[in-house]
C-alpha atoms as a PDB file:
ATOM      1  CA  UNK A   1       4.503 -40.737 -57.314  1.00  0.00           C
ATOM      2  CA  UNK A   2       1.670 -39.914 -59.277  1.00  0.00           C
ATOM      3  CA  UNK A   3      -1.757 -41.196 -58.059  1.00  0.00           C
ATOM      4  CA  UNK A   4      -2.761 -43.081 -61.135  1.00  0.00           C
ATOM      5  CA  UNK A   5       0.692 -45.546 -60.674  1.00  0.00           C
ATOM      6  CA  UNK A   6      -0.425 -46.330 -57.098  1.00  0.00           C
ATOM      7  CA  UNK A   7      -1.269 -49.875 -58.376  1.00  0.00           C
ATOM      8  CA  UNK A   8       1.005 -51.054 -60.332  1.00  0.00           C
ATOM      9  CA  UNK A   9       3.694 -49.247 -57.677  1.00  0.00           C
ATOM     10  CA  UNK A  10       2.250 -52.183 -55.364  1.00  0.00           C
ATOM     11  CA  UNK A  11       2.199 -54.602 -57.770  1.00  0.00           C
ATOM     12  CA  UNK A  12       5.445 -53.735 -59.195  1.00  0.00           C
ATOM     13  CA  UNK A  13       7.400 -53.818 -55.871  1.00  0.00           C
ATOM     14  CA  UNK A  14       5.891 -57.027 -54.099  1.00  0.00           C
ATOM     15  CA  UNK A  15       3.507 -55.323 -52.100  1.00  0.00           C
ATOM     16  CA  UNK A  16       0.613 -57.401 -53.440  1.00  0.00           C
ATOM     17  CA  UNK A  17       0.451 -59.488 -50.197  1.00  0.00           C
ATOM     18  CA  UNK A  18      -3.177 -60.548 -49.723  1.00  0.00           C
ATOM     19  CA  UNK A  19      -6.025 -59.957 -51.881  1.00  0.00           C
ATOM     20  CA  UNK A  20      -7.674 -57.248 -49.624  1.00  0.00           C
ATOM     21  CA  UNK A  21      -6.487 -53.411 -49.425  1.00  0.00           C
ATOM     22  CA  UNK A  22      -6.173 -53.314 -45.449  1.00  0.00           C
ATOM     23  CA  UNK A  23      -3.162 -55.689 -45.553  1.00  0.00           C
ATOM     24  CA  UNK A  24      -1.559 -54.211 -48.589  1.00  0.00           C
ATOM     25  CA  UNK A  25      -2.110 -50.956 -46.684  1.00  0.00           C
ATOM     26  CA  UNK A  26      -0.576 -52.718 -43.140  1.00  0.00           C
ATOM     27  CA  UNK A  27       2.532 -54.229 -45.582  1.00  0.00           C
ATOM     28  CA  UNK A  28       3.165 -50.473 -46.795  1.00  0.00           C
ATOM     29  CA  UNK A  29       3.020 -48.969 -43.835  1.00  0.00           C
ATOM     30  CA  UNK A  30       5.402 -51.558 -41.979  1.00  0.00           C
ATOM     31  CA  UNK A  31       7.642 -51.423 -44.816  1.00  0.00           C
ATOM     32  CA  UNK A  32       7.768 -47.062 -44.904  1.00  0.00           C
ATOM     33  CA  UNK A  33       8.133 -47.313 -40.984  1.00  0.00           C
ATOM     34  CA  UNK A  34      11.451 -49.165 -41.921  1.00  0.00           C
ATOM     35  CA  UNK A  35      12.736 -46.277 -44.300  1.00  0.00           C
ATOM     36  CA  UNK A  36      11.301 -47.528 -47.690  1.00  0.00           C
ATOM     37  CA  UNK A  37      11.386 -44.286 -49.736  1.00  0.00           C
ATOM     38  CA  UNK A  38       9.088 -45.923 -52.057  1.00  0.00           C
ATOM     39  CA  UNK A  39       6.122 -47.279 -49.392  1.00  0.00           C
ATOM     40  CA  UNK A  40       6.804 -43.811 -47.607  1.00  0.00           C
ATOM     41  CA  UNK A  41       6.131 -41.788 -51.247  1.00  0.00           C
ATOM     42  CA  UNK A  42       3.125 -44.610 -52.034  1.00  0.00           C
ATOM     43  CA  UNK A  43       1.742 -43.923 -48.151  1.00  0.00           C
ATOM     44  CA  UNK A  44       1.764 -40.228 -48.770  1.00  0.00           C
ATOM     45  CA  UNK A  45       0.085 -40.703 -51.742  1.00  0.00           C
ATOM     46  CA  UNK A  46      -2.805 -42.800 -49.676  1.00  0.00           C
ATOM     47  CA  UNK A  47      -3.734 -40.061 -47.550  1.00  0.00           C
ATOM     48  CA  UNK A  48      -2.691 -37.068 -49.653  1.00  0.00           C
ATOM     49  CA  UNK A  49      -5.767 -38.165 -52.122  1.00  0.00           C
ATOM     50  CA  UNK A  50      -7.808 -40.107 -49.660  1.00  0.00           C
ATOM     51  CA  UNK A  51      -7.385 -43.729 -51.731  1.00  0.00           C
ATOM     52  CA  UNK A  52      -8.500 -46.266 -49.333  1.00  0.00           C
ATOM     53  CA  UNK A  53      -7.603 -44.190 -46.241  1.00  0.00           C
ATOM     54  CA  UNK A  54      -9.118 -41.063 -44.906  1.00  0.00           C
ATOM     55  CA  UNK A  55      -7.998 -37.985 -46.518  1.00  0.00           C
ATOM     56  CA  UNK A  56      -5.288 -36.925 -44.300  1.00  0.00           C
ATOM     57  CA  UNK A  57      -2.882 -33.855 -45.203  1.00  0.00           C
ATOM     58  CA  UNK A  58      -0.902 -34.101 -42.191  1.00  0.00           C
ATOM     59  CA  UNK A  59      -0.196 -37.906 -42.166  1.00  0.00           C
ATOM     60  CA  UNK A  60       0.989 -36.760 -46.198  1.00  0.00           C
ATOM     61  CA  UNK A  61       2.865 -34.067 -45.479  1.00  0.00           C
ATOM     62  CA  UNK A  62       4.280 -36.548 -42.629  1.00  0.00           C
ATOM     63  CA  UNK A  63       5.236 -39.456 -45.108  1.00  0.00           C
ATOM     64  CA  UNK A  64       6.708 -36.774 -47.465  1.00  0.00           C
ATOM     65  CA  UNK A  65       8.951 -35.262 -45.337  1.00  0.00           C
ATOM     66  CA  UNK A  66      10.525 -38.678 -44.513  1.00  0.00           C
ATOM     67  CA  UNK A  67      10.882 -39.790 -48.409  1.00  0.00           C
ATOM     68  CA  UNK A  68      11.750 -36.210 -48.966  1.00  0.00           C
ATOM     69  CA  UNK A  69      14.874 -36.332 -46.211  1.00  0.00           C
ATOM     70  CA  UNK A  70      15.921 -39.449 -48.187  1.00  0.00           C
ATOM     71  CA  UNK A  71      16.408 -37.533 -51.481  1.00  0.00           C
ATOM     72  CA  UNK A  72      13.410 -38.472 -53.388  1.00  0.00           C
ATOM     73  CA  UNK A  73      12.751 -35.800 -55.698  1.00  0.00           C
ATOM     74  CA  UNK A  74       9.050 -36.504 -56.517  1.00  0.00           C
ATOM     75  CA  UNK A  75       8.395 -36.790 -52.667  1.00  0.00           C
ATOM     76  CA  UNK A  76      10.209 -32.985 -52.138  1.00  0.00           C
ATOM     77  CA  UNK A  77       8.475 -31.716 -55.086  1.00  0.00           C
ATOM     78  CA  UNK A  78       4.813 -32.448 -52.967  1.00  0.00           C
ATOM     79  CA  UNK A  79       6.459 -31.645 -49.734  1.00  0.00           C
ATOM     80  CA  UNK A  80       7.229 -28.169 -51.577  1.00  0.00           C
ATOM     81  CA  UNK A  81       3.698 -27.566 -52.923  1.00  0.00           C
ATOM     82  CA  UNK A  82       1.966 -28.587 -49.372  1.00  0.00           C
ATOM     83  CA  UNK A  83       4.089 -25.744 -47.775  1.00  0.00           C
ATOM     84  CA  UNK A  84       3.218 -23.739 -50.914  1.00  0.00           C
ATOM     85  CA  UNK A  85      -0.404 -23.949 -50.062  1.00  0.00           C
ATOM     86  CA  UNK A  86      -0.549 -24.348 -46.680  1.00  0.00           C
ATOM     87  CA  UNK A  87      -2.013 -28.281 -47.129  1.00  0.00           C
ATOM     88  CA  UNK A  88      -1.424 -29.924 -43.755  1.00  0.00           C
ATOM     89  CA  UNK A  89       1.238 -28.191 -42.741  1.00  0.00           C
ATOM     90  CA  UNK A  90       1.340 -24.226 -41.849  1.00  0.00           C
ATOM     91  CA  UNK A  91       1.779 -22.158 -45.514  1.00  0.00           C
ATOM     92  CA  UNK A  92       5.688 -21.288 -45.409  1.00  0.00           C
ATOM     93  CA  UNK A  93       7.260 -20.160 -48.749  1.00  0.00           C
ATOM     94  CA  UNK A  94      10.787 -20.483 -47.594  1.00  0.00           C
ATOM     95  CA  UNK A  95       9.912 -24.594 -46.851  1.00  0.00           C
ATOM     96  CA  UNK A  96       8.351 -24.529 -50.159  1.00  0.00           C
ATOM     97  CA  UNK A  97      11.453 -23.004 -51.837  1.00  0.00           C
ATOM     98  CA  UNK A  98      13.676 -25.789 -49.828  1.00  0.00           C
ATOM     99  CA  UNK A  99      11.864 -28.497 -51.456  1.00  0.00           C
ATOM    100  CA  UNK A 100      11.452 -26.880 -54.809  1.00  0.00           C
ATOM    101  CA  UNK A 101      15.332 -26.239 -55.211  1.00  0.00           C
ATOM    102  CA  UNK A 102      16.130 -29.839 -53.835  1.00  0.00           C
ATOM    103  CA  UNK A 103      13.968 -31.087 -56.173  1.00  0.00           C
ATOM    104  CA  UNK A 104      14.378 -29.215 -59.483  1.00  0.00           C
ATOM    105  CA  UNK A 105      18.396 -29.428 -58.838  1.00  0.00           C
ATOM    106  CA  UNK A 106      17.040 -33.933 -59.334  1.00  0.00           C
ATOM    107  CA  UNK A 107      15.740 -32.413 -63.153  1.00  0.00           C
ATOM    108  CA  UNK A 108      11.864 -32.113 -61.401  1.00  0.00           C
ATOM    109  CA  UNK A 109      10.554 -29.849 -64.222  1.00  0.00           C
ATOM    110  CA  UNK A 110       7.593 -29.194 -61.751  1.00  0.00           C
ATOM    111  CA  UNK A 111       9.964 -27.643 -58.873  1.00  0.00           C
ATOM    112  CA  UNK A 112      11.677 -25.815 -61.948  1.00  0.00           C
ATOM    113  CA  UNK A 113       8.232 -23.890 -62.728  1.00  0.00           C
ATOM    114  CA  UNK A 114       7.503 -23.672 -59.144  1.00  0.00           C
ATOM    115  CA  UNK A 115      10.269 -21.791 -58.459  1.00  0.00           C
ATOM    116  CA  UNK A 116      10.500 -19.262 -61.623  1.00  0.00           C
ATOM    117  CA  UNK A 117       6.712 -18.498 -59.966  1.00  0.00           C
ATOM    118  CA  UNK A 118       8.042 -18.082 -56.707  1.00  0.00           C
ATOM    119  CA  UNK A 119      10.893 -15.853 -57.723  1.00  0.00           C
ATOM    120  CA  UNK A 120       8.924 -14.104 -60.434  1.00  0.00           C
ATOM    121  CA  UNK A 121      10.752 -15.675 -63.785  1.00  0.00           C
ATOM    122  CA  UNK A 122       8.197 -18.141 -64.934  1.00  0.00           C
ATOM    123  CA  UNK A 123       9.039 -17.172 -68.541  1.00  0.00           C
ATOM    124  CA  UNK A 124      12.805 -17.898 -68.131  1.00  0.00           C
ATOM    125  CA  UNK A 125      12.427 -21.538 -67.603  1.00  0.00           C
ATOM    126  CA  UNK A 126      15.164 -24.080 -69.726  1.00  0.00           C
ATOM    127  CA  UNK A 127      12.649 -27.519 -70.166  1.00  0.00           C
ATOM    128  CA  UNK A 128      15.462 -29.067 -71.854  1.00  0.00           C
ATOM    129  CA  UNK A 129      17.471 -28.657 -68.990  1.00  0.00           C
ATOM    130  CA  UNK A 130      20.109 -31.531 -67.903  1.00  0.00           C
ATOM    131  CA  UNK A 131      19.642 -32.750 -64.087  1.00  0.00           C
ATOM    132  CA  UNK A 132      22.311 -30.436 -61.956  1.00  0.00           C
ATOM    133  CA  UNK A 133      22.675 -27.388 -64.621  1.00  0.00           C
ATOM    134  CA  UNK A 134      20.646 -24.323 -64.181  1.00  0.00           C
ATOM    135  CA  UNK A 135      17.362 -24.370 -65.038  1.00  0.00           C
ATOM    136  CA  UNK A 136      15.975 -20.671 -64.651  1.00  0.00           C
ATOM    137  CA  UNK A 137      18.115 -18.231 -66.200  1.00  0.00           C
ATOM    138  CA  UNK A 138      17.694 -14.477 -65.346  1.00  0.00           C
ATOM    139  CA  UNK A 139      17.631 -11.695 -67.564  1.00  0.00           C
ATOM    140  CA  UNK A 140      20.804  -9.905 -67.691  1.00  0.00           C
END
C-alpha cells in the first residue's frame, strides 16, 4: 500500500468510523489484530511513514511481517526492503531476498528490480513479465 491511498484505503473499506483519526486508528488496529491483511498493510503504513502515529520501524516491520505471512505481495515487497536496509529490523540480505522472490513471483515489478540488484542482473529484467513466469533472465 502506497502512502498516498492511505485515505481512501479507509474510506474505501468501512474504516471511516468516527470523524476523528484516534478511532479510525483504534478500528484498524482491532481489525489487523484479527488478521485483516488490509488494516495490517494500512497499520504498517501508519508507522512506517509516521502518519498520525509516531514513526515506528519496528511496529512496521511488525505489521508487515503479519500481512506478508498472509501472501500480500505489496506487504513482502516492504518487508524485503526493511531487511534490505536494515529499517527496524537487523539488515539481512537473505530475509530481503525471501520477500523479494515471494513477492516478484505475485508480478511485484519492484521485488523484480530488487532482486536483479541483489543478484547483480539489473539489466536483465522482463517488465512485461506475466505473474508466475520468470522475470530476470540470465545471460547464457
Amino acid at each position: 500500500m502506497h502512502p498516498v491511498d492511505f485515505q481512501k484505503f479507509i474510506a474505501d473499506e468501512g474504516y471511516i468510523l468516527a470523524p476523528d483519526f484516534r478511532k479510525k486508528r483504534k478500528a484498524l488496529q482491532h481489525a489487523a489484530r484479527r488478521g485483516d491483511v488490509a488494516a495490517q498493510c494500512a497499520l504498517a503504513t501508519l508507522c512506517l511513514h509516521g502518519y498520525g502515529v509516531p514513526q515506528n520501524f519496528a511496529a512496521a516491520a511488525k505489521w508487515f511481517e503479519k500481512a506478508a505471512n498472509q501472501g500480500d505481495r505489496e506487504a513482502q515487497f516492504f518487508l524485503g526492503k526493511m531487511y534490505w536496509g536494515g529499517e527496524g529490523i537487523r539488515r539481512d540480505d537473505q530475509q530481503a531476498t525471501k520477500w523479494f522472490r515471494r513477492a516478484a513471483a505475485q508480478g511485484d515489478v519492484q521485488a523484480q528490480r530488487a532482486l536483479a540488484i541483489l543478484d547483480g542482473a539489473s539489466d536483465r529484467i522482463d517488465e512485461n513479465r506475466t505473474p508466475g513466469a520468470g522475470a530476470i533472465t540470465r545471460a547464457a
